[in-house]
Every structure is written in C-alpha cells, then in structure tokens.
N, C-alpha and C. Protein backbone atom coordinates (compact mmCIF):
# COMPACT_ATOMS: atom_id res chain seq x y z
N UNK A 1 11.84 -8.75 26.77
CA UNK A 1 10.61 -8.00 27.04
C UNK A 1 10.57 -6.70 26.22
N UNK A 2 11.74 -6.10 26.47
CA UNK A 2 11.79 -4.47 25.31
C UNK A 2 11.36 -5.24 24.04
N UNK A 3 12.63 -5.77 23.79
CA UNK A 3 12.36 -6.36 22.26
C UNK A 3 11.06 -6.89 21.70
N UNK A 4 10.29 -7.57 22.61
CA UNK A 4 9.11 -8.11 21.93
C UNK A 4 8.09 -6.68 21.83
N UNK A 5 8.19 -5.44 22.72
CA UNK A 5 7.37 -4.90 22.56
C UNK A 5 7.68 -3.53 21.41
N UNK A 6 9.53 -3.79 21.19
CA UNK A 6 9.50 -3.08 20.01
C UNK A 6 9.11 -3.50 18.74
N UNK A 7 9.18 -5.16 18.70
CA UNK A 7 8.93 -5.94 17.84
C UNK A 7 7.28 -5.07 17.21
N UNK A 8 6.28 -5.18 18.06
CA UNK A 8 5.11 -4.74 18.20
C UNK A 8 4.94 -3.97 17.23
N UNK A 9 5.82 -2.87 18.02
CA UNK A 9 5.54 -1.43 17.72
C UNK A 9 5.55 -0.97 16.52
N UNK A 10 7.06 -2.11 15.99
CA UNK A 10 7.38 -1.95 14.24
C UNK A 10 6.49 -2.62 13.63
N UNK A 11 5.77 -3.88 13.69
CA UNK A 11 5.17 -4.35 13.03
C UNK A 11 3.57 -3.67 12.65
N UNK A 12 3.45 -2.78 13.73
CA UNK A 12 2.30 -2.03 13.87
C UNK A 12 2.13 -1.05 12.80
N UNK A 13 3.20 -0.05 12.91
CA UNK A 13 3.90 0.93 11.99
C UNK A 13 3.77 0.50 10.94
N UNK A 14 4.51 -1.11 10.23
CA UNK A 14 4.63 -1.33 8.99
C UNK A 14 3.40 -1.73 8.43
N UNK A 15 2.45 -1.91 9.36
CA UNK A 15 1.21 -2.75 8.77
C UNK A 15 0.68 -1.33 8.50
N UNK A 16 0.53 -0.25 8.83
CA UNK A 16 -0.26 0.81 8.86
C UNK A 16 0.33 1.41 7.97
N UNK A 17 1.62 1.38 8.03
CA UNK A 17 2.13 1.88 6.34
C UNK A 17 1.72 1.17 4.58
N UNK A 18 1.92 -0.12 5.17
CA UNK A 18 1.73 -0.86 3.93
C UNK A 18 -0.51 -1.08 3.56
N UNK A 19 -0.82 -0.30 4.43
CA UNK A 19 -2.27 0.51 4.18
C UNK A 19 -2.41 1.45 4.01
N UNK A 20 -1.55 2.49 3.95
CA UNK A 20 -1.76 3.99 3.29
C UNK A 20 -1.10 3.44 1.72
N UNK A 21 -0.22 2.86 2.00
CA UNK A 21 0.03 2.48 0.35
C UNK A 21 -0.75 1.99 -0.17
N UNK A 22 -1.64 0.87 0.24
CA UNK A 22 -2.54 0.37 -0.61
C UNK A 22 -3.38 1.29 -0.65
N UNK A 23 -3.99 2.17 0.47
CA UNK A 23 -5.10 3.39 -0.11
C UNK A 23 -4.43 4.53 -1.09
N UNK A 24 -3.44 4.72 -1.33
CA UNK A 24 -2.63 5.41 -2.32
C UNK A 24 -2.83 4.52 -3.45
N UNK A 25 -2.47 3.72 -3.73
CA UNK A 25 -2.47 2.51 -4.95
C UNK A 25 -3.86 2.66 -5.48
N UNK A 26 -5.04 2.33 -4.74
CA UNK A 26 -6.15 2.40 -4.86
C UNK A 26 -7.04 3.54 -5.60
N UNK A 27 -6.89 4.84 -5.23
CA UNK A 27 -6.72 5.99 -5.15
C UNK A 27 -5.92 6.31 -6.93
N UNK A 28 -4.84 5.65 -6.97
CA UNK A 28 -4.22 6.02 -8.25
C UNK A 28 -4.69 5.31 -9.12
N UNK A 29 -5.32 4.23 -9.31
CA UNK A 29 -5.80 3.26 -10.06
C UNK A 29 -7.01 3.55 -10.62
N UNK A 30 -8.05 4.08 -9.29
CA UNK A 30 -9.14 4.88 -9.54
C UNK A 30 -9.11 5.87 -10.19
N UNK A 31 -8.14 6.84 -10.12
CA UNK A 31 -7.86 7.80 -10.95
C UNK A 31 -7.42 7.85 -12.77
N UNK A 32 -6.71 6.83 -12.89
CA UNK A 32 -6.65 6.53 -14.24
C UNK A 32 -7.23 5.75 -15.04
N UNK A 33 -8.33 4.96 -13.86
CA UNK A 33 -9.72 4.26 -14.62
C UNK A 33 -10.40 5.26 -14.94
N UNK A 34 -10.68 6.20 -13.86
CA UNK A 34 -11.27 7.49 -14.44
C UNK A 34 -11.43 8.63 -15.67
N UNK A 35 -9.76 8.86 -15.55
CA UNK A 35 -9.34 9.00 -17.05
C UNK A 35 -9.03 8.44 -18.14
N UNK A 36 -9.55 6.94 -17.82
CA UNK A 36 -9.65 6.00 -19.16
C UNK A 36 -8.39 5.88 -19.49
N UNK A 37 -7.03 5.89 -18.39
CA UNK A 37 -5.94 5.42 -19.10
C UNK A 37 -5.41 4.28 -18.99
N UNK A 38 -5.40 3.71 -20.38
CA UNK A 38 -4.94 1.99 -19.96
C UNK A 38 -3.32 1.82 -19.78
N UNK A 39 -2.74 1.17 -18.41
CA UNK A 39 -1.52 0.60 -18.80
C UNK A 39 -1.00 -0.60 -18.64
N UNK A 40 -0.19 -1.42 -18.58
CA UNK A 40 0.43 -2.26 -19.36
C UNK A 40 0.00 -3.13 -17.92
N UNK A 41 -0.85 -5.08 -17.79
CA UNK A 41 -1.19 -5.54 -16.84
C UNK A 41 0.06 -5.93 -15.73
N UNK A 42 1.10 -5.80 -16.24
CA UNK A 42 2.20 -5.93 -15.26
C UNK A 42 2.44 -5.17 -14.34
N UNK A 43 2.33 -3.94 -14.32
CA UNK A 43 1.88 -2.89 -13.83
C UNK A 43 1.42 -2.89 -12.25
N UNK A 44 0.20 -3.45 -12.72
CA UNK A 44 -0.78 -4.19 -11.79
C UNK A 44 -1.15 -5.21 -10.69
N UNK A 45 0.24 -6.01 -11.31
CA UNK A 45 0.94 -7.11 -10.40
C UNK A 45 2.05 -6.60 -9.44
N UNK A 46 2.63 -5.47 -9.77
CA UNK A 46 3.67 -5.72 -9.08
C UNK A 46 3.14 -4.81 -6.99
C-alpha cells in the first residue's frame, strides 16, 4: 500500500519533470530559431 502510493508520487514528480524539460527544450530551440542559429539535426533527436 505505501509502496504503490510512493510509486505514484515518483512517477508524478518524474512526469512533471520530464515537462519542464521539454518546456526548457522548447524554449531553447525557439530561441536559436530566433537567432537563426542552425545546428547539426542530431542534435534534435537526441
């Protein structure tokens, strides 16, 4: 019962983290489209 609801708790956390990163990512991408800087498409994938 703990466990499933720590389970939760982390998965909650990580999902909400791995969305400030993507709004960070987003955010930086926008920014150097902005400044017209091209870099390399691998980049982009990872």
């Amino acid at each position: 019962m703990i466990t499933q609801s720590l389970n939760k708790v982390l998965s909650t956390k990580i999902e909400n983290e791995s969305l400030k990163m993507k709004r960070n990512m987003d955010r930086l991408f926008n920014l150097l489209d902005y400044n017209h800087i091209s870099f390399p498409q691998s980049l982009i994938l990872l």
